[in-house]
C-alpha atoms as a PDB file:
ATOM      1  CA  UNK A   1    -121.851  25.898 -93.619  1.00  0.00           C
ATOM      2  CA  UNK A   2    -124.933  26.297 -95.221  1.00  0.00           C
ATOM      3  CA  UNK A   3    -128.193  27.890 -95.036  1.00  0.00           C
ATOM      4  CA  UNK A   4    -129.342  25.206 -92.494  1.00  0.00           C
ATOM      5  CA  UNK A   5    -126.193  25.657 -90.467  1.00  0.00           C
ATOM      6  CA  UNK A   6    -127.520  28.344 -88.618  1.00  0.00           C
ATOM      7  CA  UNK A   7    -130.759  29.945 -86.477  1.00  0.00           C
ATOM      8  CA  UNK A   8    -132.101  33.305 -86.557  1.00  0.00           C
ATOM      9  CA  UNK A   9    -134.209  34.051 -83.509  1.00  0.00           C
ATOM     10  CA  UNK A  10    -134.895  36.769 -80.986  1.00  0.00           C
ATOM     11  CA  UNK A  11    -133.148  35.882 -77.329  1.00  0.00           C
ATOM     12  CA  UNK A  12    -135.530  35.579 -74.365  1.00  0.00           C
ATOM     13  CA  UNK A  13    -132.529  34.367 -72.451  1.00  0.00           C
ATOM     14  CA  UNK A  14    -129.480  36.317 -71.133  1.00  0.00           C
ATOM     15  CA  UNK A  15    -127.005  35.826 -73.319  1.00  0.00           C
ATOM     16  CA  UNK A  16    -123.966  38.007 -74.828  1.00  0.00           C
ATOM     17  CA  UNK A  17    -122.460  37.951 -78.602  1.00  0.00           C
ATOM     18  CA  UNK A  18    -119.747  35.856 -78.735  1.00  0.00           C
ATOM     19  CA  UNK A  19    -117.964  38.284 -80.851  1.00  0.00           C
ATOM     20  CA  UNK A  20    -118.455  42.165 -78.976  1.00  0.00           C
ATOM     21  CA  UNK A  21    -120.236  40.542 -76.273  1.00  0.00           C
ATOM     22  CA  UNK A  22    -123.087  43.099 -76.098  1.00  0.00           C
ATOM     23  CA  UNK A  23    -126.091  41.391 -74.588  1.00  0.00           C
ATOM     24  CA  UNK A  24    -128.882  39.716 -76.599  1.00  0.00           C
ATOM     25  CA  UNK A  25    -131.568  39.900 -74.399  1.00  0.00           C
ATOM     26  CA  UNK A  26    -134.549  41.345 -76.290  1.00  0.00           C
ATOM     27  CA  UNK A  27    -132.702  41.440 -79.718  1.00  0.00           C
ATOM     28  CA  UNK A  28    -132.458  39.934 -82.924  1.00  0.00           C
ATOM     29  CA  UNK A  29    -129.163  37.209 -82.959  1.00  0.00           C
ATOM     30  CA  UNK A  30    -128.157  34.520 -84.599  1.00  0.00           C
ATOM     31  CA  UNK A  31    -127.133  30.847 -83.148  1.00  0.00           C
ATOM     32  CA  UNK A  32    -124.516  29.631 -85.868  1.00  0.00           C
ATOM     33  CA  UNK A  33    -122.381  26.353 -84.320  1.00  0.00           C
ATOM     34  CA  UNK A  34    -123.200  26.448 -80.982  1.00  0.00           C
ATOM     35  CA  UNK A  35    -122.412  30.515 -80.944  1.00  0.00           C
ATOM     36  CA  UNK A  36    -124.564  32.955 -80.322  1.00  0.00           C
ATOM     37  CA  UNK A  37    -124.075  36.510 -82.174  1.00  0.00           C
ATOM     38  CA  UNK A  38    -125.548  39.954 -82.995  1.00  0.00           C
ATOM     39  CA  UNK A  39    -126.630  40.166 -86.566  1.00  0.00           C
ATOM     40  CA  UNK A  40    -123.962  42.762 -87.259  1.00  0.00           C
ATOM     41  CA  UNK A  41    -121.384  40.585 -85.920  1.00  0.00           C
ATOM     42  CA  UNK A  42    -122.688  37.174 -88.157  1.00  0.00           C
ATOM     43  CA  UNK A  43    -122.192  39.559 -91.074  1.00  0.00           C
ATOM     44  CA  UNK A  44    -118.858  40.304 -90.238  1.00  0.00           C
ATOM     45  CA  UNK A  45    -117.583  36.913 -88.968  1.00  0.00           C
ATOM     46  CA  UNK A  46    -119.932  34.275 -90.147  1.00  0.00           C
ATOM     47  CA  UNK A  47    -122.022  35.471 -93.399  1.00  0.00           C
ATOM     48  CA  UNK A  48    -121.172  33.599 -96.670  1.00  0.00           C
ATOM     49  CA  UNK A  49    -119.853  35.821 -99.658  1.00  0.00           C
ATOM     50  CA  UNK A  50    -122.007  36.236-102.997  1.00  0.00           C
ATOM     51  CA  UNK A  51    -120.402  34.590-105.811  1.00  0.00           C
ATOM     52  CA  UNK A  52    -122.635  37.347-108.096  1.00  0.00           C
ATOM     53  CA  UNK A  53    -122.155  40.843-105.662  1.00  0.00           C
ATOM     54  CA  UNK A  54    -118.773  39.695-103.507  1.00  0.00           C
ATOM     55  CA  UNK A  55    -121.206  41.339-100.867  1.00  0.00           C
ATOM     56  CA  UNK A  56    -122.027  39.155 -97.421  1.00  0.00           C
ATOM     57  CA  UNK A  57    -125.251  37.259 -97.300  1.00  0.00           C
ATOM     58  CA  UNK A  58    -126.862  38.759 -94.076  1.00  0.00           C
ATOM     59  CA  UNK A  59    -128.611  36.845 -91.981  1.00  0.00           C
ATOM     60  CA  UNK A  60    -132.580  39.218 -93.232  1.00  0.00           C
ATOM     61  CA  UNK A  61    -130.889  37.892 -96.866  1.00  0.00           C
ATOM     62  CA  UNK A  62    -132.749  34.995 -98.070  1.00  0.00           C
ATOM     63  CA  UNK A  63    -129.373  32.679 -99.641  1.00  0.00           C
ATOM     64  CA  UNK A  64    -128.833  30.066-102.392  1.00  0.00           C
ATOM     65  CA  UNK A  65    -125.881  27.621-102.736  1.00  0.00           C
ATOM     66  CA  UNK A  66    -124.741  24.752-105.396  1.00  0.00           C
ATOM     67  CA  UNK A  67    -121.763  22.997-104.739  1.00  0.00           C
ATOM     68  CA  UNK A  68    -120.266  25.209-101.808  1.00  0.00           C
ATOM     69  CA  UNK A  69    -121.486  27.925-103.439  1.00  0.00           C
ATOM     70  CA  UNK A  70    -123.488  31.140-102.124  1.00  0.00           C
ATOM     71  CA  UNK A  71    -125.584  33.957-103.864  1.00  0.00           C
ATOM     72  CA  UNK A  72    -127.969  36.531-102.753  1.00  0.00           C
ATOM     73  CA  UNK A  73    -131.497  35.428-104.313  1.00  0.00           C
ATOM     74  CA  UNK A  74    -132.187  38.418-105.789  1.00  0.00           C
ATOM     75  CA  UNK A  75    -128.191  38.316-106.993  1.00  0.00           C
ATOM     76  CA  UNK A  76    -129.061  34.848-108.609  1.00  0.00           C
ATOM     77  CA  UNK A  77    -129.937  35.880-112.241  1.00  0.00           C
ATOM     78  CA  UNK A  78    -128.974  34.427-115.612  1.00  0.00           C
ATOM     79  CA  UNK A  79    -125.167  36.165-116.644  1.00  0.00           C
ATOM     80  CA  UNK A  80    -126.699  37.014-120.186  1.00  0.00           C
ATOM     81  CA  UNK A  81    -130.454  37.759-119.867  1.00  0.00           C
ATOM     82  CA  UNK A  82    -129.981  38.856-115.993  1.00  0.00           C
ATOM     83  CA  UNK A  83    -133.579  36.969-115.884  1.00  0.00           C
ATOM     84  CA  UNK A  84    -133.962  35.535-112.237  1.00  0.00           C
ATOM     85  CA  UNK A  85    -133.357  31.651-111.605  1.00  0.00           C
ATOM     86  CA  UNK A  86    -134.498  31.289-108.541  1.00  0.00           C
ATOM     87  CA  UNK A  87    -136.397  27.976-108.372  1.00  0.00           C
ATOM     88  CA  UNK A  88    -135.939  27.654-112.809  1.00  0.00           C
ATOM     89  CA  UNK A  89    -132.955  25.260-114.304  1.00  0.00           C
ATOM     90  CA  UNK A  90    -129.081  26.932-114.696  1.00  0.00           C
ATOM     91  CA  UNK A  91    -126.375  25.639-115.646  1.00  0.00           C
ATOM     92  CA  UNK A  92    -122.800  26.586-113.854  1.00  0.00           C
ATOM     93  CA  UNK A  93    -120.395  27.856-116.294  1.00  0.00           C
ATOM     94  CA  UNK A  94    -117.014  29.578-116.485  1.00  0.00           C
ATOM     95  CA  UNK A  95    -115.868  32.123-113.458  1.00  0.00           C
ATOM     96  CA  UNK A  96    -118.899  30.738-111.174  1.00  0.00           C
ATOM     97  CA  UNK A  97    -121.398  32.446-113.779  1.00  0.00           C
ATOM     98  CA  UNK A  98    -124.877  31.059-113.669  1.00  0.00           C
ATOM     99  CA  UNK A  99    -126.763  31.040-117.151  1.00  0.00           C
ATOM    100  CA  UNK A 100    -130.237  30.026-117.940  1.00  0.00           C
ATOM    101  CA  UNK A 101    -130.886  27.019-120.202  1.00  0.00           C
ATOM    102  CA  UNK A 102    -132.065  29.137-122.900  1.00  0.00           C
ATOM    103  CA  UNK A 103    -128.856  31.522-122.438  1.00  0.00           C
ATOM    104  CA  UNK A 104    -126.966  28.272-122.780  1.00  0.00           C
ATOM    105  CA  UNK A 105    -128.294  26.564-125.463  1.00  0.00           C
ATOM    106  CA  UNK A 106    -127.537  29.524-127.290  1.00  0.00           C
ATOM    107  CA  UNK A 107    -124.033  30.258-126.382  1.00  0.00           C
ATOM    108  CA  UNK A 108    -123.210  26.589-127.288  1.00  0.00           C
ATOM    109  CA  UNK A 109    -125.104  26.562-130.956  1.00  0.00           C
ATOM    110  CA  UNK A 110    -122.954  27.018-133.602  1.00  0.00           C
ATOM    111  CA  UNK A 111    -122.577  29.959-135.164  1.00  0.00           C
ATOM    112  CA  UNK A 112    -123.827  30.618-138.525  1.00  0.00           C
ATOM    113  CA  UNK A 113    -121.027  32.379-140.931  1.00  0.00           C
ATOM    114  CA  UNK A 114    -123.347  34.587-142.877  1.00  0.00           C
ATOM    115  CA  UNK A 115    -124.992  36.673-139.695  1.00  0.00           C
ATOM    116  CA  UNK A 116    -122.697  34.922-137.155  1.00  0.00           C
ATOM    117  CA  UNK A 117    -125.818  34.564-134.992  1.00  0.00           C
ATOM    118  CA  UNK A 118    -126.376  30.916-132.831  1.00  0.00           C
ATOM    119  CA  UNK A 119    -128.067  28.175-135.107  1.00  0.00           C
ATOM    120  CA  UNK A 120    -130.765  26.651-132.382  1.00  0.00           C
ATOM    121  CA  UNK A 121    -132.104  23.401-132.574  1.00  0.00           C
ATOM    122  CA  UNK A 122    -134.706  23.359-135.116  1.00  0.00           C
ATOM    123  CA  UNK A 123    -133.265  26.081-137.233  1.00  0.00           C
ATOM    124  CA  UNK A 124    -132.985  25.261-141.056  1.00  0.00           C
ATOM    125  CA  UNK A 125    -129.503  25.329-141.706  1.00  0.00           C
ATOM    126  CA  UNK A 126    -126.711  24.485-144.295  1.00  0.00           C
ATOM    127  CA  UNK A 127    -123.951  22.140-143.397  1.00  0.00           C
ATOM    128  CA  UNK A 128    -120.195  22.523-145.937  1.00  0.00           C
ATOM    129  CA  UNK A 129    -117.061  21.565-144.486  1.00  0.00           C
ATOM    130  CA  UNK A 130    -117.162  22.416-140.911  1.00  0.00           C
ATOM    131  CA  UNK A 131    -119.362  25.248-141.802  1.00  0.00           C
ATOM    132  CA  UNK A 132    -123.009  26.184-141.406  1.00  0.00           C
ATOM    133  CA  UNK A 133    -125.267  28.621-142.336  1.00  0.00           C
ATOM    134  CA  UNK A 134    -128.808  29.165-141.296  1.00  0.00           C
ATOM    135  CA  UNK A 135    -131.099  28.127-144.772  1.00  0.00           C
ATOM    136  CA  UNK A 136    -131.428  31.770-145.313  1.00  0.00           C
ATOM    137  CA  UNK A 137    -128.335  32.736-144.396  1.00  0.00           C
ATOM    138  CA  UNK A 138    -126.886  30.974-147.524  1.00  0.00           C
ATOM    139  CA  UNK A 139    -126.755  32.989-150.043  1.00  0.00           C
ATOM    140  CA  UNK A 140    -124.876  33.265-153.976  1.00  0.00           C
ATOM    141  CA  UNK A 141    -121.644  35.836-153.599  1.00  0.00           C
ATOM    142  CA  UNK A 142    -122.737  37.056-156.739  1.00  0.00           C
ATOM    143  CA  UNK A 143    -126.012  37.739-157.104  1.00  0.00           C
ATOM    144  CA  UNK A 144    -126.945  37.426-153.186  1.00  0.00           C
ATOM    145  CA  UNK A 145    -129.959  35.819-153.809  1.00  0.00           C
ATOM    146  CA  UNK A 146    -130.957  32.423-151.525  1.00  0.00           C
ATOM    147  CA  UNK A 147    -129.129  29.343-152.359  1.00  0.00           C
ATOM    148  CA  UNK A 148    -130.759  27.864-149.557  1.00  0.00           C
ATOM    149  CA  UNK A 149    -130.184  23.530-150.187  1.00  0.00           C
ATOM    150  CA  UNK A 150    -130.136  24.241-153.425  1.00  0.00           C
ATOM    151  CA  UNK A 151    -127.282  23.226-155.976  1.00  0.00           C
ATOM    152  CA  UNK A 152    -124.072  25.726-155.689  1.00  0.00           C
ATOM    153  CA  UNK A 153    -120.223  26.260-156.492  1.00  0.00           C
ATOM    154  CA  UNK A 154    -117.854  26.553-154.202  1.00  0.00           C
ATOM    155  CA  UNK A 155    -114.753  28.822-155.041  1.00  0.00           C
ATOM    156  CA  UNK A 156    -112.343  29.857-152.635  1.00  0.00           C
ATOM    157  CA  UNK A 157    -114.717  31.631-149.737  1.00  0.00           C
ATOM    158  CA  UNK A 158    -117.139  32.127-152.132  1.00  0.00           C
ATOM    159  CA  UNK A 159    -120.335  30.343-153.482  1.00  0.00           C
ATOM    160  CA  UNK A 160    -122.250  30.924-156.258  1.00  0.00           C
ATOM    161  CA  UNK A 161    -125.456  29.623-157.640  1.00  0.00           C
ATOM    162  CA  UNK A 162    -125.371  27.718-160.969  1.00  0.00           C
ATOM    163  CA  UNK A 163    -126.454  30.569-162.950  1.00  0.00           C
ATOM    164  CA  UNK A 164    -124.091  32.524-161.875  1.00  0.00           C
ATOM    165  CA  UNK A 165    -121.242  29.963-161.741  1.00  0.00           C
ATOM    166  CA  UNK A 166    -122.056  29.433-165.262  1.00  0.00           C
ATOM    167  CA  UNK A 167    -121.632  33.062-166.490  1.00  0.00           C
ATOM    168  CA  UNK A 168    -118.538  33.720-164.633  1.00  0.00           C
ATOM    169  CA  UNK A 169    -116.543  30.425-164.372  1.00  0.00           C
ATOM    170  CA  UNK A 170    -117.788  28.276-167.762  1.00  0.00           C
ATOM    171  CA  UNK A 171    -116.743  27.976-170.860  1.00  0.00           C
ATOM    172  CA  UNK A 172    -118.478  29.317-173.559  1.00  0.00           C
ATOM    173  CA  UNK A 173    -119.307  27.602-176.547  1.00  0.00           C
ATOM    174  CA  UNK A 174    -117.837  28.583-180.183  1.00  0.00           C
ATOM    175  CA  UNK A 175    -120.879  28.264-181.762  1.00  0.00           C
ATOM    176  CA  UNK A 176    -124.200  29.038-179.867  1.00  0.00           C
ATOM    177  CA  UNK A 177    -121.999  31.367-177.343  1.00  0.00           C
ATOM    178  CA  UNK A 178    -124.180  29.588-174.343  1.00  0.00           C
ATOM    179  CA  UNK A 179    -121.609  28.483-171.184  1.00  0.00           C
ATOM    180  CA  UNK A 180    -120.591  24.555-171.373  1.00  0.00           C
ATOM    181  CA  UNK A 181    -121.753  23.064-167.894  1.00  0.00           C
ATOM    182  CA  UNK A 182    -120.447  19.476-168.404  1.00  0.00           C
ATOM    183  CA  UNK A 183    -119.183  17.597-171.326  1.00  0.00           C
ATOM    184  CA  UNK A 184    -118.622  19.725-174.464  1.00  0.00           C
ATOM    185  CA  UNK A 185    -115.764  18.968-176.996  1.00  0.00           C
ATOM    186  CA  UNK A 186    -112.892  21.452-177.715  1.00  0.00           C
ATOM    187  CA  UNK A 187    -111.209  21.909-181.988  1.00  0.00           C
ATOM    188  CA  UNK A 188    -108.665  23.798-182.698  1.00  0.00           C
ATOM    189  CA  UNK A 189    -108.424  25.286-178.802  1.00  0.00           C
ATOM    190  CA  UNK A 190    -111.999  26.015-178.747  1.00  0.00           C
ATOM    191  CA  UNK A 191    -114.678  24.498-176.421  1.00  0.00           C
ATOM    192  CA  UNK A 192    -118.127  23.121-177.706  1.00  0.00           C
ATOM    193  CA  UNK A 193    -121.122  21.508-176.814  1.00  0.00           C
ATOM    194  CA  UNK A 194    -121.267  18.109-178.445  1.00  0.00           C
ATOM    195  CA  UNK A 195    -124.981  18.927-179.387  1.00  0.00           C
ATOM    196  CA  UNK A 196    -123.382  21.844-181.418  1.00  0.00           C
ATOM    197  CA  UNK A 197    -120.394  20.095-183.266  1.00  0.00           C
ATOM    198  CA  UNK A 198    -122.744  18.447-186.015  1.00  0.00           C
ATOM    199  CA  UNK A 199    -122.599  17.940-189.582  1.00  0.00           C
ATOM    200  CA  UNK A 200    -123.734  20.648-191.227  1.00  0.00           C
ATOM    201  CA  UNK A 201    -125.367  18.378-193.579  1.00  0.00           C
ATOM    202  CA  UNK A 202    -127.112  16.035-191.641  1.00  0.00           C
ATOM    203  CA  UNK A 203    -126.951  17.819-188.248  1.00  0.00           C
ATOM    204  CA  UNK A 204    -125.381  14.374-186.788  1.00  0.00           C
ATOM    205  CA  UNK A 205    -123.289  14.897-183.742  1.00  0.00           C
ATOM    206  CA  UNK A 206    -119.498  14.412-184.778  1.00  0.00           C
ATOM    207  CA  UNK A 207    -117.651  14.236-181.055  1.00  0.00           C
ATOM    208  CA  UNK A 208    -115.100  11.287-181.466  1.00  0.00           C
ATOM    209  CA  UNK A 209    -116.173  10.792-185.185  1.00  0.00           C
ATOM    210  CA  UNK A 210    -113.987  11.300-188.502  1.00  0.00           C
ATOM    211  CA  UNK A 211    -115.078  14.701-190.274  1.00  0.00           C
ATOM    212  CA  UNK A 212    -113.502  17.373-192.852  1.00  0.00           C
ATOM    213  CA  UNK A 213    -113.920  21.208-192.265  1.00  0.00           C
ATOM    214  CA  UNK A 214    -114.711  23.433-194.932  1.00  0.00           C
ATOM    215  CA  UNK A 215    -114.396  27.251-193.733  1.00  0.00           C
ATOM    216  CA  UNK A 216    -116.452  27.322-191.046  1.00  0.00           C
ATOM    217  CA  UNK A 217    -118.764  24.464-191.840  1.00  0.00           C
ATOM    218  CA  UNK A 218    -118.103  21.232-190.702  1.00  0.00           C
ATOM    219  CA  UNK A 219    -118.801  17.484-191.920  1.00  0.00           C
ATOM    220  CA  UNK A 220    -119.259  13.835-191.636  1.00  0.00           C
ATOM    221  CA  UNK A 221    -117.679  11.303-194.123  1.00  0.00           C
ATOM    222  CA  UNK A 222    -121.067  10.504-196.059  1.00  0.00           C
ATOM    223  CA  UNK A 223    -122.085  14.417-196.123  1.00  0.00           C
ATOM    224  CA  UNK A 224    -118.769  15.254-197.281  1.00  0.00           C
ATOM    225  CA  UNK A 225    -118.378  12.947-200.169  1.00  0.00           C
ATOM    226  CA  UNK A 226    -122.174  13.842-201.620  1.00  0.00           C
ATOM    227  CA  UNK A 227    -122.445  17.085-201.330  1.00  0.00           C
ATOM    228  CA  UNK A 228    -118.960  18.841-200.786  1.00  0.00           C
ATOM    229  CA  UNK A 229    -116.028  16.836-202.359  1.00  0.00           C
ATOM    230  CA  UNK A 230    -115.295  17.673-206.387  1.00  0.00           C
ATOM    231  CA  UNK A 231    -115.757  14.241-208.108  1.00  0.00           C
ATOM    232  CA  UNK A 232    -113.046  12.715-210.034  1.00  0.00           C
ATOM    233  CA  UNK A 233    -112.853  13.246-213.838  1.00  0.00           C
ATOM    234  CA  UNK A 234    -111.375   9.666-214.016  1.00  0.00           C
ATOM    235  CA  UNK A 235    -113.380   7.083-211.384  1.00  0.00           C
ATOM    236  CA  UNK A 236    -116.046   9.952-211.176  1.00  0.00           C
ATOM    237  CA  UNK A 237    -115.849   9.144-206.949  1.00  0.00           C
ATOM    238  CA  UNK A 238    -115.394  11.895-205.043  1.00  0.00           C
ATOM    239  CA  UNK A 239    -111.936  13.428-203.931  1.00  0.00           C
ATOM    240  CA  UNK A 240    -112.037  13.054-200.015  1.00  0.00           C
ATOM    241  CA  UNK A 241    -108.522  14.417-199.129  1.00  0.00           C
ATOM    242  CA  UNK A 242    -107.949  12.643-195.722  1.00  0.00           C
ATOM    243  CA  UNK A 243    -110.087   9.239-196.085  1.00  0.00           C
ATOM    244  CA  UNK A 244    -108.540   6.645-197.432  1.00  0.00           C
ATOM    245  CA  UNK A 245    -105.846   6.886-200.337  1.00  0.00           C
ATOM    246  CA  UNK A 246    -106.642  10.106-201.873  1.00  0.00           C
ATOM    247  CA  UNK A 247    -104.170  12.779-199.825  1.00  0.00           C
ATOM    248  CA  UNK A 248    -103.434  14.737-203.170  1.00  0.00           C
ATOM    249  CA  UNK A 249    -105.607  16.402-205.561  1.00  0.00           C
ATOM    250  CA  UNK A 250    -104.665  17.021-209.678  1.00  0.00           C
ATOM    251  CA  UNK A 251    -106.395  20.345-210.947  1.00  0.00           C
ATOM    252  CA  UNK A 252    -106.145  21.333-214.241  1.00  0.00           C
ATOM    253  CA  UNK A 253    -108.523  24.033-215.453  1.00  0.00           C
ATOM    254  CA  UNK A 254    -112.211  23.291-213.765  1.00  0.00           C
ATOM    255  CA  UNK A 255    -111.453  19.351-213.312  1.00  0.00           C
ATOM    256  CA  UNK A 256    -109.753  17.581-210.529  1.00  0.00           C
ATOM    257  CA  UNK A 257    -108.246  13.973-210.404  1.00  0.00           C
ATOM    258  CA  UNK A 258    -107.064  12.474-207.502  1.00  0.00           C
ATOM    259  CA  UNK A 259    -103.362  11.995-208.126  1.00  0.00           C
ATOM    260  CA  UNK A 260    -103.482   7.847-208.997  1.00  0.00           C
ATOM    261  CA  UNK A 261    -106.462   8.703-211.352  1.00  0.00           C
ATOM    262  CA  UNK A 262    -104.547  11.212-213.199  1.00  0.00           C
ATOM    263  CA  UNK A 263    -102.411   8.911-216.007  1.00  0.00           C
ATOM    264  CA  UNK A 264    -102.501   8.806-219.708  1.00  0.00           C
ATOM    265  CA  UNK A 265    -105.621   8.082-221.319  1.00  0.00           C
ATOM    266  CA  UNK A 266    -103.994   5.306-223.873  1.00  0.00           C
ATOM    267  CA  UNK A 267    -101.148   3.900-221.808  1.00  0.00           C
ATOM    268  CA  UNK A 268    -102.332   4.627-218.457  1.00  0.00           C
ATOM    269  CA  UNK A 269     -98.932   5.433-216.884  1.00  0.00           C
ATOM    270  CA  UNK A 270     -99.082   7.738-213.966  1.00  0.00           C
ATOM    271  CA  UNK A 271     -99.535  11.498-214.837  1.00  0.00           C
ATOM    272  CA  UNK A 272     -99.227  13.223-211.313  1.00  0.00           C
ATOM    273  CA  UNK A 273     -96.434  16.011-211.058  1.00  0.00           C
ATOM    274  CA  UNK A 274     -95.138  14.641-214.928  1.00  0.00           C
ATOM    275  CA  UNK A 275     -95.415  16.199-218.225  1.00  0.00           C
ATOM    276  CA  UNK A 276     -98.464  15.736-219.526  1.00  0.00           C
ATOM    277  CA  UNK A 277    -100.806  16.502-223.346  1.00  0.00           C
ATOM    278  CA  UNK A 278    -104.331  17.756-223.296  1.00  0.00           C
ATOM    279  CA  UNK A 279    -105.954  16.253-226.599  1.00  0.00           C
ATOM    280  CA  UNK A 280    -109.883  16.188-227.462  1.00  0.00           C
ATOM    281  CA  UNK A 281    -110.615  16.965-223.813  1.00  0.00           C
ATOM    282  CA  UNK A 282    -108.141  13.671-222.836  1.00  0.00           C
ATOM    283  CA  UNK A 283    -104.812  13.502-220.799  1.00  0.00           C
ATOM    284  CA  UNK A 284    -101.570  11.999-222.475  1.00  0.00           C
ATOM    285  CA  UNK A 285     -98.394  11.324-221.402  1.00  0.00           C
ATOM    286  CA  UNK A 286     -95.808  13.465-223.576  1.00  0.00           C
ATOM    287  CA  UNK A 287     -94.888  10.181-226.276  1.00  0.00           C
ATOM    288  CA  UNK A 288     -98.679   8.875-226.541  1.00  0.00           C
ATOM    289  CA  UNK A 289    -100.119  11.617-228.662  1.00  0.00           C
ATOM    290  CA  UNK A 290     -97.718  10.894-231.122  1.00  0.00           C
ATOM    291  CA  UNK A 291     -98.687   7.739-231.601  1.00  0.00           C
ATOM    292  CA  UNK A 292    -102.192   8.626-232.190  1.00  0.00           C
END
């Protein structure tokens, strides 16, 4: 049946209910497949049950149905808001429930994971791997401030604004003590920037260049042989221990030699960890003073 399925009317004709067979005549009945009934009786026998109260739709009831489906009118209301849909869209959802569109829309939005609230359509949001966040919603686990679509770090759960990635999570460098974001260098297990590994000379960088350290101070090739190496007392070149052939250094009281230099002044034979004579300022084997 349906709402069309039946007529209410008052009888002008003799007629009994076809359910307790009191008469008709004069009083309100109801003609429902060729039947005629009291209105207490359709109730009882005929009425269609509300989805929404479980209650029977009585015949003074004014009655919706969707797909074999009955309600009240004033029983068909939106299952969130409880705002009335009578003659305004619905949508059909679990356990015969009718929900407005609005109700709807919401319920099937995604959920942001900051206020766990429904992201709408037209709502700013923030997309990551499966997981969104209204704009505002998206925020540094540090200092809580907005990331928004802004630049961030994920860790774990958490995400952090570049400032505050940098000051928890990056290196710092040896020298200027300011975090290393990308690149940077590391000597002797220490991270750098490349901007701050430089001569100390000539302020060249020195990042995948040959250099000598001195103390703390660092430099390049050129640098080092002008202004830090001791020169030779016998080519007068500087002593670069580590470029090229010199790898060992002859002192003797405030001169140094680099050990092929350092050989007899007369006979020139190699001097370097053998006995040697200091004469007029000049290096001798042991024999060549005596020849003198």
């Amino acid at each position: 049946g349906g709402p069309g399925s039946y007529i209410v009317g008052t009888m002008s004709e003799r007629f009994d209910c076809h359910y307790c067979h009191d008469p008709l005549q004069g009083k309100k009945y109801v003609q429902k497949e060729g039947r005629h009934c009291c209105v207490k009786c359709f109730e009882k026998f005929c009425a269609n049950t509300c989805m929404e109260c479980k209650k029977p739709i009585g015949a003074d009831s004014k009655e919706l149905h969707f797909k074999n489906r009955y309600w009240h009118d004033n029983c068909f209301r939106c299952f969130k808001c409880y705002t009335s849909l009578v003659n305004e869209p619905f949508m059909l959802r679990e356990n015969n429930k009718v929900w407005c569109s609005n109700c709807t829309a919401a319920e099937d939005a995604p959920r942001c994971k900051g206020c766990f609230k429904p992201i709408i359509a037209g709502d700013q949001n923030v997309e990551y791997k499966k997981m969104v966040w209204h704009k505002d919603c998206f925020t540094c686990s540090q200092c809580k401030q907005v990331i928004g679509s802004g630049s961030f770090f994920p860790k774990g759960d958490e995400f952090y604004c570049v400032s505050c990635h940098e000051h928890k999570f990056a290196k710092t460098c040896a020298k200027c003590k300011n975090p290393i974001t990308s690149g940077g260098l590391t000597y002797q297990e220490q991270p750098w920037h490349s901007e701050c590994f430089i001569c100390s000379n000539c302020k060249k960088q020195l990042g995948g260049k040959r250099f000598t350290a001195v103390e703390d101070q660092f430099y390049c090739v050129e640098c080092y042989k002008e202004c830090v190496a001791k020169k030779c007392a016998g080519c007068k070149n500087p002593i670069t221990a580590g470029f090229g052939r010199g790898t060992s250094v002859v002192n003797y009281e405030d001169e140094s030699w680099h050990d092929y230099c350092f050989k007899c002044t007369k006979c020139a034979r190699g001097l370097a960890n053998k006995r040697f004579v200091c004469h007029n300022g000049k290096i001798y084997c042991a024999e060549c003073p005596k020849r003198l």
